[in-house]
Structure formats: structure tokens, C-alpha cells
N, C-alpha and C. Protein backbone atom coordinates (compact mmCIF):
# COMPACT_ATOMS: atom_id res chain seq x y z
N UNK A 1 18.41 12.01 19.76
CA UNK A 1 19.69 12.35 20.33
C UNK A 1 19.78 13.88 20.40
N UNK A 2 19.74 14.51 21.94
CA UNK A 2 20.18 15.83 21.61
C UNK A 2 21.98 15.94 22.04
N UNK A 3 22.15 16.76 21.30
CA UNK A 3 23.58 17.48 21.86
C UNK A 3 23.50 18.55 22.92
N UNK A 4 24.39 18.16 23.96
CA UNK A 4 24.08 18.87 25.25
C UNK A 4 25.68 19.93 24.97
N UNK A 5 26.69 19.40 24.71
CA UNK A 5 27.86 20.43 24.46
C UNK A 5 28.60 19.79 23.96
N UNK A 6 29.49 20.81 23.20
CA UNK A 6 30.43 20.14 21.98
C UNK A 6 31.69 21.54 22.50
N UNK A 7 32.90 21.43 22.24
CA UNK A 7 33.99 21.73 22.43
C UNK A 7 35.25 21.26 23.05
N UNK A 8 36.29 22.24 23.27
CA UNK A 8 37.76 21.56 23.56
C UNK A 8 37.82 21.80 25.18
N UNK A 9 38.76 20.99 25.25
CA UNK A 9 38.93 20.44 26.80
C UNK A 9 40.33 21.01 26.71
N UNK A 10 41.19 21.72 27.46
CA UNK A 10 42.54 21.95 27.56
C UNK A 10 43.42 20.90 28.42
N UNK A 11 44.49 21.21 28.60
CA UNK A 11 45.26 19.88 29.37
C UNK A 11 44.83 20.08 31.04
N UNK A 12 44.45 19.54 31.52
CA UNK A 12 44.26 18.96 32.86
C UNK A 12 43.27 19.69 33.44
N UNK A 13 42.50 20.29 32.58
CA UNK A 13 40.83 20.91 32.73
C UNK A 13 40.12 19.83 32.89
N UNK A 14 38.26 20.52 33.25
CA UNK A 14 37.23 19.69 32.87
C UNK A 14 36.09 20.69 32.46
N UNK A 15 35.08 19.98 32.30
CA UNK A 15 34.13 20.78 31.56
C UNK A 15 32.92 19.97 32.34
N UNK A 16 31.77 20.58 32.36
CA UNK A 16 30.73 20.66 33.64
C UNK A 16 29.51 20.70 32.80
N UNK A 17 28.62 19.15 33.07
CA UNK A 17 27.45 18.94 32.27
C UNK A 17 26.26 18.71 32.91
N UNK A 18 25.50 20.01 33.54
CA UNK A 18 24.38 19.43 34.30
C UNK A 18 23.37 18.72 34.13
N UNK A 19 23.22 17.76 34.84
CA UNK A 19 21.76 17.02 34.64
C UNK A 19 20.63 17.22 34.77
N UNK A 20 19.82 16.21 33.88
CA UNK A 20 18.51 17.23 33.60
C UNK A 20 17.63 15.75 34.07
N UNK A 21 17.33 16.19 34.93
CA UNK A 21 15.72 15.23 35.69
C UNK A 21 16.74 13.69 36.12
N UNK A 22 16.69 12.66 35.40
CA UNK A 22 17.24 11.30 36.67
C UNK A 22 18.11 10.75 35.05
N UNK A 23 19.13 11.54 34.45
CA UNK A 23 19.89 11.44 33.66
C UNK A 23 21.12 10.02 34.41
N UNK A 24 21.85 9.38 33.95
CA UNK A 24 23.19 8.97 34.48
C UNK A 24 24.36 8.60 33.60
N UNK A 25 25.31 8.34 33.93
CA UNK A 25 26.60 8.32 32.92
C UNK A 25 25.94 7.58 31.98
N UNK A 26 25.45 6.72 31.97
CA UNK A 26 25.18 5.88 30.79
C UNK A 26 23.95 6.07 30.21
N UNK A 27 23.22 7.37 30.37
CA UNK A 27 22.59 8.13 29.87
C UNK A 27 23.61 8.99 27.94
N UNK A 28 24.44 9.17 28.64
CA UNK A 28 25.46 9.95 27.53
C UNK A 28 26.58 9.21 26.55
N UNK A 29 26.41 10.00 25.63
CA UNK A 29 27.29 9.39 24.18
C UNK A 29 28.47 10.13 24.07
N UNK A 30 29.46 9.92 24.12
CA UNK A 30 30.57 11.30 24.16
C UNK A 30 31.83 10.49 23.35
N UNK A 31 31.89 12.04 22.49
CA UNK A 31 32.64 11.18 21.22
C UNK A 31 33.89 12.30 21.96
N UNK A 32 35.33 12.07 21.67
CA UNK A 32 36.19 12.65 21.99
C UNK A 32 37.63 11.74 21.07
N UNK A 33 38.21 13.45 21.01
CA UNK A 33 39.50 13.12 20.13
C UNK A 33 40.70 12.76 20.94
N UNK A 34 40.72 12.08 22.56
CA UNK A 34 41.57 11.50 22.97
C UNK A 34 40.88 11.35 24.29
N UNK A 35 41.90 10.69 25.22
CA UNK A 35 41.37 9.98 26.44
C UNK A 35 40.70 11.26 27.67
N UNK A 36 39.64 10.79 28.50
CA UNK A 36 39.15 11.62 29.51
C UNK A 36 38.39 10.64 30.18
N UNK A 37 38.26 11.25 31.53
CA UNK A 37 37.86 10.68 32.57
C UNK A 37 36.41 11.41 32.96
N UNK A 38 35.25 10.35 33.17
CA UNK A 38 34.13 10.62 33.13
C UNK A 38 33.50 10.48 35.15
N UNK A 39 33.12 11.41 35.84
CA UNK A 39 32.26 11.33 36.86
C UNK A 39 31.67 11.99 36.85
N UNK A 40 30.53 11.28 37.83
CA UNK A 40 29.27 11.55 38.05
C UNK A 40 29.08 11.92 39.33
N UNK A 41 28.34 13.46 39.65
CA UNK A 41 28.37 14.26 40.94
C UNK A 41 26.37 14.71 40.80
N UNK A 42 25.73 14.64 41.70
CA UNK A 42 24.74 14.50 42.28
C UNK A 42 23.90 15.54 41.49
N UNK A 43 24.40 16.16 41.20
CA UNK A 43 23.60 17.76 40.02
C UNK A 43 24.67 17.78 39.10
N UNK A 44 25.86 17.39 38.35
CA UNK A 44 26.08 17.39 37.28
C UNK A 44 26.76 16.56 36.63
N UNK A 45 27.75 16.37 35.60
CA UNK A 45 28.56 15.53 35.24
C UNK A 45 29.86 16.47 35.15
N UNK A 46 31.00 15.49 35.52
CA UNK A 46 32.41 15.88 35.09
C UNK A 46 33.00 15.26 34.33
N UNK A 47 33.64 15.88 33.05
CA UNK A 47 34.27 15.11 32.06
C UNK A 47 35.98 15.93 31.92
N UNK A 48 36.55 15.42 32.82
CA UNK A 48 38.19 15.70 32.45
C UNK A 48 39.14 15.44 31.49
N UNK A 49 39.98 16.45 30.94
CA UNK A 49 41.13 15.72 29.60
C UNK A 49 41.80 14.68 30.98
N UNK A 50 41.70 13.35 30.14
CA UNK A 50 43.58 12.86 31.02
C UNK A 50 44.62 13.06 29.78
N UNK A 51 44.41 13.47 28.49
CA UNK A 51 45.75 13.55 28.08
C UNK A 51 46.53 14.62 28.79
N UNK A 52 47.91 13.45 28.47
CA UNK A 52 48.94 14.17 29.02
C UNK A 52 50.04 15.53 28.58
N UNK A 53 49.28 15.48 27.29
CA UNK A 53 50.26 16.70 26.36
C UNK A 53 49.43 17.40 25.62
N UNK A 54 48.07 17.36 25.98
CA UNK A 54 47.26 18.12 24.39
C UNK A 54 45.79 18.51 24.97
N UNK A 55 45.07 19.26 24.49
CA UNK A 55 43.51 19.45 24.25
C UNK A 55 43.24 18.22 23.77
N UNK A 56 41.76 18.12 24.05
CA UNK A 56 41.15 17.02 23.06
C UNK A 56 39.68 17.72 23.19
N UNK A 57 39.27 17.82 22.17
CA UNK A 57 37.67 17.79 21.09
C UNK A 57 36.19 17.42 22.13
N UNK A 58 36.02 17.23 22.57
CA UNK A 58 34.17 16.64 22.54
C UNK A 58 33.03 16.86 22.07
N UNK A 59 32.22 15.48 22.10
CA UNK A 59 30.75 15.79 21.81
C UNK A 59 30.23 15.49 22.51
N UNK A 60 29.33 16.03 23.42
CA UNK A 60 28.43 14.84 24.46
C UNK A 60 27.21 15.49 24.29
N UNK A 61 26.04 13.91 23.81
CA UNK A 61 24.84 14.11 23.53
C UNK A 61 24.37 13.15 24.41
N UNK A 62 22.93 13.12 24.60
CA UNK A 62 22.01 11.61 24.98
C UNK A 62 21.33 10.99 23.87
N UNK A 63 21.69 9.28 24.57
CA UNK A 63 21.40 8.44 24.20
C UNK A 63 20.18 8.27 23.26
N UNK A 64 19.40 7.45 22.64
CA UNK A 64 18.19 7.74 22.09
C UNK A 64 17.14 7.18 22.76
């Protein structure tokens, strides 16, 4: 399992995870301290807060 990025997401941000060779969402493990919305764009990943009042936390690593 590596860890690809770990930090906070602000309210109605996203945070930008490029892919590496023929990766896909279900390639990734992503631990998070409240709800977000996960897509998948052709060279990277998007992971958005949907909370509605707060930051929330992440970890996103791959799978083993």
C-alpha cells in the first residue's frame, strides 16, 4: 500500500490525484473524516468535500 496524499479538504473544494499508468477508482483506499464525492477524469482523480459545514481529513493510498 503506498500513500499517494494525505490532508484536509476545505468546504466545497477538491483535491487532484494523478494517475499513474492504468490506475482506476477502485484502484484507491481513501479513508476520510466525513462525506466526499469521488471522480474519475482521464489523467487524474477528483476527490471533493460534500460536507456541508466543515473540512474533512483524507488519506488516499492504493490498494495492495
Amino acid at each position: 500500500m503506498a500513500l499517494l496524499k494525505q490532508g484536509a479538504i476545505p468546504i466545497g473544494r477538491m483535491l487532484f490525484i494523478p494517475k499513474e499508468g492504468d490506475m482506476t477508482k477502485d484502484d484507491l483506499e481513501i479513508e476520510s473524516s466525513g462525506q466526499y464525492q469521488i471522480n474519475e477524469m482521464p489523467d487524474r482523480f477528483v476527490i471533493k468535500n460534500a460536507e456541508c459545514c466543515r473540512a474533512i481529513m483524507v488519506k488516499i493510498s492504493t490498494k495492495e
